[in-house]
Protein backbone atom coordinates (compact mmCIF):
# COMPACT_ATOMS: atom_id res chain seq x y z
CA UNK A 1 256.71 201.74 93.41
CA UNK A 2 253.22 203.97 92.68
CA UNK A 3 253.24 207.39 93.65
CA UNK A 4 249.80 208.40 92.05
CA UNK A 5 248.29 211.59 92.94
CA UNK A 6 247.51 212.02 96.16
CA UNK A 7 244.56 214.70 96.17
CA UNK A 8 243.03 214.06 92.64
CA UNK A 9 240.26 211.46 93.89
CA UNK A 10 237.04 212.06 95.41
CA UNK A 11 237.11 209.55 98.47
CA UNK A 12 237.85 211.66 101.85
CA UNK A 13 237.94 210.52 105.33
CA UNK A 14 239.25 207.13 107.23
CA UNK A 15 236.37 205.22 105.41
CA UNK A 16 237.63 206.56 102.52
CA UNK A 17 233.64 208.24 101.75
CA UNK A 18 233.15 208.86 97.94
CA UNK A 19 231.71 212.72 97.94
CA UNK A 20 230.93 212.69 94.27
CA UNK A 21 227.26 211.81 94.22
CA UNK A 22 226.73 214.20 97.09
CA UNK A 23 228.53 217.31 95.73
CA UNK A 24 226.54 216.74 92.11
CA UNK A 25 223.48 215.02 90.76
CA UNK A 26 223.48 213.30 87.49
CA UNK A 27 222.00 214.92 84.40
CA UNK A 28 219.24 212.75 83.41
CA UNK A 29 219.32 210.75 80.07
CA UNK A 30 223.30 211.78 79.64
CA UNK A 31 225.06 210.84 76.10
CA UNK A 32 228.58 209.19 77.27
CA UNK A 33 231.35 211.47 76.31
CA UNK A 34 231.99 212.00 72.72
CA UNK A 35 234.84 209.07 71.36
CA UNK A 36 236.24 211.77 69.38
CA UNK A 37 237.68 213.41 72.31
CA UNK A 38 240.85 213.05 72.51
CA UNK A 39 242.65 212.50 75.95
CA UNK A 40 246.28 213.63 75.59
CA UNK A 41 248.93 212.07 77.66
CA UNK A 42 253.29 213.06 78.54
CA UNK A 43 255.53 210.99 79.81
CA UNK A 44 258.91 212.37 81.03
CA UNK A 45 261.87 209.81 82.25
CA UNK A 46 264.31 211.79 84.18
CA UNK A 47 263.40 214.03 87.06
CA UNK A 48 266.06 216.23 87.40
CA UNK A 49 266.91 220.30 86.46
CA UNK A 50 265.78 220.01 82.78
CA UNK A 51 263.03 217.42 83.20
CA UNK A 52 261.99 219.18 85.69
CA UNK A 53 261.85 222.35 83.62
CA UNK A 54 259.85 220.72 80.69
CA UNK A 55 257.24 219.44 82.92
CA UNK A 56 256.90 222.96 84.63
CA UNK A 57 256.39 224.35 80.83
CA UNK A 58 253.94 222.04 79.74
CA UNK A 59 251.92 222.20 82.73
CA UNK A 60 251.49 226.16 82.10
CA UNK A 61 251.52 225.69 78.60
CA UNK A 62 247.84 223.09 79.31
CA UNK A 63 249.67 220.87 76.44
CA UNK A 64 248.45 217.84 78.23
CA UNK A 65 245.67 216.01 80.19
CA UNK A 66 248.04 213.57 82.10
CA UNK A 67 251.46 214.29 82.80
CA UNK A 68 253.70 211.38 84.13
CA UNK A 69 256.91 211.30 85.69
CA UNK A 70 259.33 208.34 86.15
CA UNK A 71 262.99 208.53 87.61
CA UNK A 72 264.78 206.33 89.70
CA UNK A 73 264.96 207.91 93.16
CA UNK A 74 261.85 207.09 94.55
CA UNK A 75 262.05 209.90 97.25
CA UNK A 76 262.63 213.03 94.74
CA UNK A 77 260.16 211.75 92.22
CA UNK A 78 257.60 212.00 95.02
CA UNK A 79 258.72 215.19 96.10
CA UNK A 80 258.69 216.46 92.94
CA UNK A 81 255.52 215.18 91.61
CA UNK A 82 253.75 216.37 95.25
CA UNK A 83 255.21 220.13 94.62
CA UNK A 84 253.44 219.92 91.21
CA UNK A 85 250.32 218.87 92.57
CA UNK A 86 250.20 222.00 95.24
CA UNK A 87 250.52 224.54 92.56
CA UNK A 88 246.90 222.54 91.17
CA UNK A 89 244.58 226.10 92.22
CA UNK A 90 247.00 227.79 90.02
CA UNK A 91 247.21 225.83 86.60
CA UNK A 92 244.97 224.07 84.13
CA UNK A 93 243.47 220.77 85.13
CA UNK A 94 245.90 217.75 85.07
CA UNK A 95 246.94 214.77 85.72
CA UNK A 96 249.94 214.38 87.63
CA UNK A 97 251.32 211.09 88.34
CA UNK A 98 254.78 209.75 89.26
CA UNK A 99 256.05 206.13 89.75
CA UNK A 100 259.86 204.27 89.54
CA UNK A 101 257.41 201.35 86.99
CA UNK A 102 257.18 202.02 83.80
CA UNK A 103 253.79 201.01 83.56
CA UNK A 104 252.72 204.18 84.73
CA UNK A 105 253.32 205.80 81.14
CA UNK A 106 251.14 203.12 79.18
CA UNK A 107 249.59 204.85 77.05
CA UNK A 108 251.82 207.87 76.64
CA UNK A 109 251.53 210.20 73.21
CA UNK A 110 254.53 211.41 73.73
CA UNK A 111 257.57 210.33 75.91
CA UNK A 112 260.23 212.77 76.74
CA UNK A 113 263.70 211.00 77.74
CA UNK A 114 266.20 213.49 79.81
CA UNK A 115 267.72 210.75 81.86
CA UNK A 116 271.24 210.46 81.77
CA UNK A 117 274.52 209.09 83.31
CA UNK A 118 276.59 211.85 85.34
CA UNK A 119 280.57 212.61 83.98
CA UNK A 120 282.91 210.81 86.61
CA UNK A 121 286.07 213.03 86.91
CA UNK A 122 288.65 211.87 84.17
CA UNK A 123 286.31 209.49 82.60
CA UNK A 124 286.29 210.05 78.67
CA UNK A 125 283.02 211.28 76.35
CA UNK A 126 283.51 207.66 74.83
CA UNK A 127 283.19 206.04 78.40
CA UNK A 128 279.77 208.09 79.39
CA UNK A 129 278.53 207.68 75.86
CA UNK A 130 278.45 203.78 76.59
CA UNK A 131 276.77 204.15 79.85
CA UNK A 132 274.32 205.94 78.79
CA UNK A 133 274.03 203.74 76.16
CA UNK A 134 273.61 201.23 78.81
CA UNK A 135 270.56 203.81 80.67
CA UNK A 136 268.83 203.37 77.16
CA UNK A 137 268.98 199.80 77.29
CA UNK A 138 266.59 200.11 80.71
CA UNK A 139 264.39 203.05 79.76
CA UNK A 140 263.41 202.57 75.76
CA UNK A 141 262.58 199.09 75.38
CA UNK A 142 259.50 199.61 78.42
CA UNK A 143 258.61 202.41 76.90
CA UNK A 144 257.71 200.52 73.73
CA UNK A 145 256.07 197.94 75.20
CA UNK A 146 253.56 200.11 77.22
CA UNK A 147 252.99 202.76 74.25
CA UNK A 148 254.04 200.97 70.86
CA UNK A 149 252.04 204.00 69.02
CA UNK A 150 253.95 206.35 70.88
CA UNK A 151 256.25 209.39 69.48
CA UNK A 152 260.19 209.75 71.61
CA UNK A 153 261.35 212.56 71.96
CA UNK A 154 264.74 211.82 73.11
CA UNK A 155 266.51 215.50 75.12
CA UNK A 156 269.95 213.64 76.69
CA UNK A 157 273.01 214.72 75.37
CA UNK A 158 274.55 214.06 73.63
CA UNK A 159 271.46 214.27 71.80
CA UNK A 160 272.12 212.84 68.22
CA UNK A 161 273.56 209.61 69.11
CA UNK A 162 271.29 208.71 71.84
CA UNK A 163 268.71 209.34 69.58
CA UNK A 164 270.45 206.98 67.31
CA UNK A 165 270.52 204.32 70.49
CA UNK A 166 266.91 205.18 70.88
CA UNK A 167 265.84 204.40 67.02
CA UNK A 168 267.85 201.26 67.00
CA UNK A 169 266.30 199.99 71.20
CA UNK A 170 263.11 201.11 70.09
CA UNK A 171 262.35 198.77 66.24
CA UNK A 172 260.15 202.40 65.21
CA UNK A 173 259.91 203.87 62.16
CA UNK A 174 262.31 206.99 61.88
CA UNK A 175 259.43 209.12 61.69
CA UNK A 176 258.71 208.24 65.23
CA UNK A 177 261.91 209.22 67.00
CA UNK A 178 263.42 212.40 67.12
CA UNK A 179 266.24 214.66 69.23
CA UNK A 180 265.20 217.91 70.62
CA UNK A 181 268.71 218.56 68.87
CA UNK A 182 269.64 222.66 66.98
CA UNK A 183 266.02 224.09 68.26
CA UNK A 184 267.59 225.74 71.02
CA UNK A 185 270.95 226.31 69.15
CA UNK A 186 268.74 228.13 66.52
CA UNK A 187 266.39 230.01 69.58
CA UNK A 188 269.93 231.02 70.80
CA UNK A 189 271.25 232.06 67.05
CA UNK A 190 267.81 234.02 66.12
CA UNK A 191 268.46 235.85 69.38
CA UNK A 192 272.26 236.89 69.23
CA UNK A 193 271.04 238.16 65.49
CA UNK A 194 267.64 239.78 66.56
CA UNK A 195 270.01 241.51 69.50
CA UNK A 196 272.51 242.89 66.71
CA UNK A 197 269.64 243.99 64.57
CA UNK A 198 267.48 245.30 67.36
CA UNK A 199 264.30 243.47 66.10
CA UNK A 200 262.54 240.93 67.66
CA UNK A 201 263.68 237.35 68.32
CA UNK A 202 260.31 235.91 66.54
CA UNK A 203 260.94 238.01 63.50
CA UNK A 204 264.05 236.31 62.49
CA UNK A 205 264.11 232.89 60.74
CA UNK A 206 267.34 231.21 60.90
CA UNK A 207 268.58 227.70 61.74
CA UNK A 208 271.52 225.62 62.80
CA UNK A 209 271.67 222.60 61.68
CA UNK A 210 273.96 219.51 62.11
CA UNK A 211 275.53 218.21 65.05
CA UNK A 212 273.99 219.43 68.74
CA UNK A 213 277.84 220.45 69.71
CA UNK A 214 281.10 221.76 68.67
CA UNK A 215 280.29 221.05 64.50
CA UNK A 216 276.95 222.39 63.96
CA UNK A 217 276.73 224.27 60.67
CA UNK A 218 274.64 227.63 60.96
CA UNK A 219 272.55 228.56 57.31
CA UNK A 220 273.54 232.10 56.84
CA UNK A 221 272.84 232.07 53.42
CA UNK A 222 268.99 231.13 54.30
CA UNK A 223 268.26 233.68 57.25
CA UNK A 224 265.84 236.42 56.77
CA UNK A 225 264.17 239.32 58.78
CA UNK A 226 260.69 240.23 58.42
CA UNK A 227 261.11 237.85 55.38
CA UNK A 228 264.07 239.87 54.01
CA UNK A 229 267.09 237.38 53.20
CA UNK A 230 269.77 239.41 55.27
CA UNK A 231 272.98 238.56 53.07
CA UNK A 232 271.43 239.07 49.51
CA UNK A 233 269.97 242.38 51.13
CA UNK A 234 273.64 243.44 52.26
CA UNK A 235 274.91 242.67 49.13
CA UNK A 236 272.73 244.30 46.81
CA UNK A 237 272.60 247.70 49.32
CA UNK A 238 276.22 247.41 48.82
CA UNK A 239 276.68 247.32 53.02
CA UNK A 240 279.87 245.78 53.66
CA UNK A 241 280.01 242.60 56.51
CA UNK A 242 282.62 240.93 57.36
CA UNK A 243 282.57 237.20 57.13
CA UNK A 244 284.26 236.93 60.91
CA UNK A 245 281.47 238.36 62.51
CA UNK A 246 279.05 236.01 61.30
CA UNK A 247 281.10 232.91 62.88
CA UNK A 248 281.64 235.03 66.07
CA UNK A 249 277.89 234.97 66.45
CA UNK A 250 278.01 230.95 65.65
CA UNK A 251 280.56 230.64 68.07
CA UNK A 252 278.62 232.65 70.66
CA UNK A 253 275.75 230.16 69.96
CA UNK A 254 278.26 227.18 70.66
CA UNK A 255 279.52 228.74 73.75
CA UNK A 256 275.98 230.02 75.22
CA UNK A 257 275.31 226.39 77.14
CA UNK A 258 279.01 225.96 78.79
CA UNK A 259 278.87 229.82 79.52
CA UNK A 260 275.04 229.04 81.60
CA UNK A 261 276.54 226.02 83.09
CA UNK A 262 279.67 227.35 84.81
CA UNK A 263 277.74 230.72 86.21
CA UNK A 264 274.58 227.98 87.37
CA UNK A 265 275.73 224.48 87.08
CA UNK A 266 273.40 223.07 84.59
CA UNK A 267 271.04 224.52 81.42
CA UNK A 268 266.95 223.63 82.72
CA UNK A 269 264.81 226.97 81.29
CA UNK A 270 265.56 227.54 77.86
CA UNK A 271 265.62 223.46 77.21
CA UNK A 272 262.30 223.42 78.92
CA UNK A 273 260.90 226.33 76.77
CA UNK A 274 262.38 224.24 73.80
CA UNK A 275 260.93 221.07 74.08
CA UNK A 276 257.65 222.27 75.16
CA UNK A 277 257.42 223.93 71.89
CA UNK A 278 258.06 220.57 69.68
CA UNK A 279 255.33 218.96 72.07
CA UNK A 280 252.98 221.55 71.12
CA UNK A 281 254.08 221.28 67.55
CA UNK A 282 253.74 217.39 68.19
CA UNK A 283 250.61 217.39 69.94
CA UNK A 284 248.78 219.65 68.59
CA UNK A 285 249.51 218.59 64.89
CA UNK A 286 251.06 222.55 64.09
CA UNK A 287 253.05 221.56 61.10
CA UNK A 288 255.64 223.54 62.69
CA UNK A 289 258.89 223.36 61.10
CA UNK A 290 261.86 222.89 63.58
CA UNK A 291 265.52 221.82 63.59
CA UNK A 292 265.77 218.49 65.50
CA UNK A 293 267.35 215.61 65.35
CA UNK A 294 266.14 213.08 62.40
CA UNK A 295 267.28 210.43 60.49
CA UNK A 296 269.14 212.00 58.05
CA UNK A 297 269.89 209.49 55.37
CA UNK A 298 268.88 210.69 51.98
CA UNK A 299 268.76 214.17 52.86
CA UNK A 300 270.87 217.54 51.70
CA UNK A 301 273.42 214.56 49.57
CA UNK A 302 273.78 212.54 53.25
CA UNK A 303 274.29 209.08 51.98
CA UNK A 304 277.07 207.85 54.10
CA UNK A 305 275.74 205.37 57.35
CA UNK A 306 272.68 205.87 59.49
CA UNK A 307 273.02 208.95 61.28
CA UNK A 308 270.54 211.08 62.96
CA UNK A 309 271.58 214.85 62.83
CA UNK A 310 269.54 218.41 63.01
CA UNK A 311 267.79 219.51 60.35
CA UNK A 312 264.65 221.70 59.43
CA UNK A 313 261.73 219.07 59.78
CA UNK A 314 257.89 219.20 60.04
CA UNK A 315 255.98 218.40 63.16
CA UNK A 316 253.44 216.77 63.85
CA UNK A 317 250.92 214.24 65.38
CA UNK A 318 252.60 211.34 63.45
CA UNK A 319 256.00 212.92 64.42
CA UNK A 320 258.58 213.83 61.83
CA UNK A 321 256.50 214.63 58.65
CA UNK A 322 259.04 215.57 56.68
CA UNK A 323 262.21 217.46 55.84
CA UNK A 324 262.22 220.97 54.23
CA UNK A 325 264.52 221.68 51.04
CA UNK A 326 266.15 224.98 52.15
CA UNK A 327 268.58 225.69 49.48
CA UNK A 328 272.40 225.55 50.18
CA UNK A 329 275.61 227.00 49.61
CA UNK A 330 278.41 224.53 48.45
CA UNK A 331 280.34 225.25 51.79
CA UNK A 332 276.86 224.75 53.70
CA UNK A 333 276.91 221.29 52.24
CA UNK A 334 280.75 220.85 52.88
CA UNK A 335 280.40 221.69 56.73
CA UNK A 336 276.83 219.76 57.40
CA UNK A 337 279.00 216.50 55.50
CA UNK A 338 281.94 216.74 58.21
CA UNK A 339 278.78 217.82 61.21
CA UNK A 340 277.64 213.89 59.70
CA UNK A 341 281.06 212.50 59.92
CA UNK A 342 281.71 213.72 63.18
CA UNK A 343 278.88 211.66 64.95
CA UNK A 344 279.10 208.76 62.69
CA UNK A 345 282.63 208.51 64.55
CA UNK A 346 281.51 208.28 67.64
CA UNK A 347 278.46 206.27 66.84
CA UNK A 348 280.52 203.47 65.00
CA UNK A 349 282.71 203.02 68.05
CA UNK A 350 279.65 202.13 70.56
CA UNK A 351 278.31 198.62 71.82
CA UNK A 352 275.00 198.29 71.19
């Protein structure tokens, strides 16, 4: 079912009267509009709190010219897509469109997949993980077929090996497909250390990598403040740290999204802030590096299956451009290798 906007087109009235040709006359001897112009277009599967929140963000963010929505409850797509449309006066010029077909995102630059299958009380992670599995099986393959040059941008958790599951569904190059995976672990670590330091968040560069869960790996040796590397700093200042405090603030990263959900029920800002900003980076072509989710085979000594996993990559309009060589510690390595085995082990138990 179509739910295209209802108040973008020009034709008022029972008869349906096209106003355009009386509201403006034509310039005469007009050149057609320049075919350099590029026409930018977002699709996002899954209308609930966090796609929701991402299509809020990139509306007042103007990162796109069309912005389509697809879910499969006809009645809150509609609703949602019509209280997008009233808030038109307010934001840049766009598109909105909504529809339960997938042909509505043909295409799509970019495709943004937050669907995914609820927890059933008692039912194990391996049990969801295979219906959502399942979900992918439905949503990626039209996808592809209605934008094969498109980039995915797969958000459901958990994150890695549904990005996996996309990959394989999908027949793209790696490049192509990537998890929204450690960028708002490392928002939420550059925060907790910009709080400690009193500085500001944007001034800190720091990354976890790894895993989106339980076994991500944060780079201590790597961060830096106002380009200062904080540890080698401490050291030679002779300023004593203690090496529990820095995996208190890791765990405090690991703990931020259960702590939101049980005091709201669900994470939808901060993801929405997030993936905006690798659709920017995307879009835009900002060469932005950012931890997400890539295939990581080849990388940092990770030789061992085909597993996608966070780590610092550069955006942009062809997607995944490449990884960056941030140096290591040997215990950096250790701890991304077991973050690697970790999802492989899940990953080689699913039916795909």
């Amino acid at each position: 079912m179509a739910m295209h906007k209802s108040t973008s087109g020009s034709a008022l009235g029972p008869g349906g009267l096209d106003l355009t040709q009386a509201f403006f006359k034509s310039i005469m001897n007009a050149a057609p509009s320049s075919p350099t112009k590029r026409h930018t277009k977002i699709s996002i599967v899954g209308a609930g709190n966090v796609g929701m929140a991402i299509a809020q963000t990139i509306l007042t963010q103007d990162l796109t010219d069309e912005l389509v929505l697809v879910d499969a409850i006809p009645d809150k797509l509609r609703g949602e897509m019509l209280d997008l449309q009233h808030a038109a006066a307010f934001l840049p010029r766009t598109r909105i469109q909504a529809s339960t077909d997938y042909s509505v995102t043909a295409g799509s630059d970019l495709c943004i997949v937050t669907a995914g299958a609820r927890q059933i009380n008692g039912e194990s992670r391996l049990n969801l993980l295979q219906r959502n599995v399942h979900l992918f099986q439905k949503i990626i393959p039209p996808l592809v077929r209605h934008s094969p040059d498109t980039i995915l941008l797969v958000v459901s958790n958990p994150v890695d090996v549904l990005t996996y599951v996309a990959w394989k569904l999908s027949g793209f190059p790696s490049n192509r497909v990537i998890g929204s995976g450690t960028n708002l672990d490392s928002s939420r670590f550059r925060f907790l250390i910009a709080d400690h330091l009193d500085v500001n968040a944007q001034d800190v560069q720091a990354f976890i990598v790894g895993e989106h869960g339980d076994s991500s790996v944060a780079l201590w040796s790597s961060i830096s403040v106002g380009g200062v590397p904080v540890l080698s700093f401490l050291e030679k200042q002779q300023i004593a740290y203690e090496k529990e405090m820095l995996e208190n603030i890791h765990k405090e990263v690991i703990q931020s999204a259960y702590e939101v959900i049980s005091l709201k029920g669900y994470t939808s800002w901060a993801i929405g802030y997030s993936v905006a900003n690798l659709a920017r980076s995307i879009l835009r072509d900002q060469r932005r590096v950012h931890p997400v989710s890539v295939l990581a085979k080849g990388f940092y000594d990770l030789e061992d299956g085909e597993v996608f996993l966070s780590l610092p990559a550069q955006l942009g309009r062809g997607g995944v451009l490449g990884v960056t060589n941030v140096h290591l510690t040997d215990e950096e390595k250790h701890r991304l290798k077991d973050s690697a085995t970790t999802i492989l082990q899940v990953q080689n138990q699913l039916a795909l």
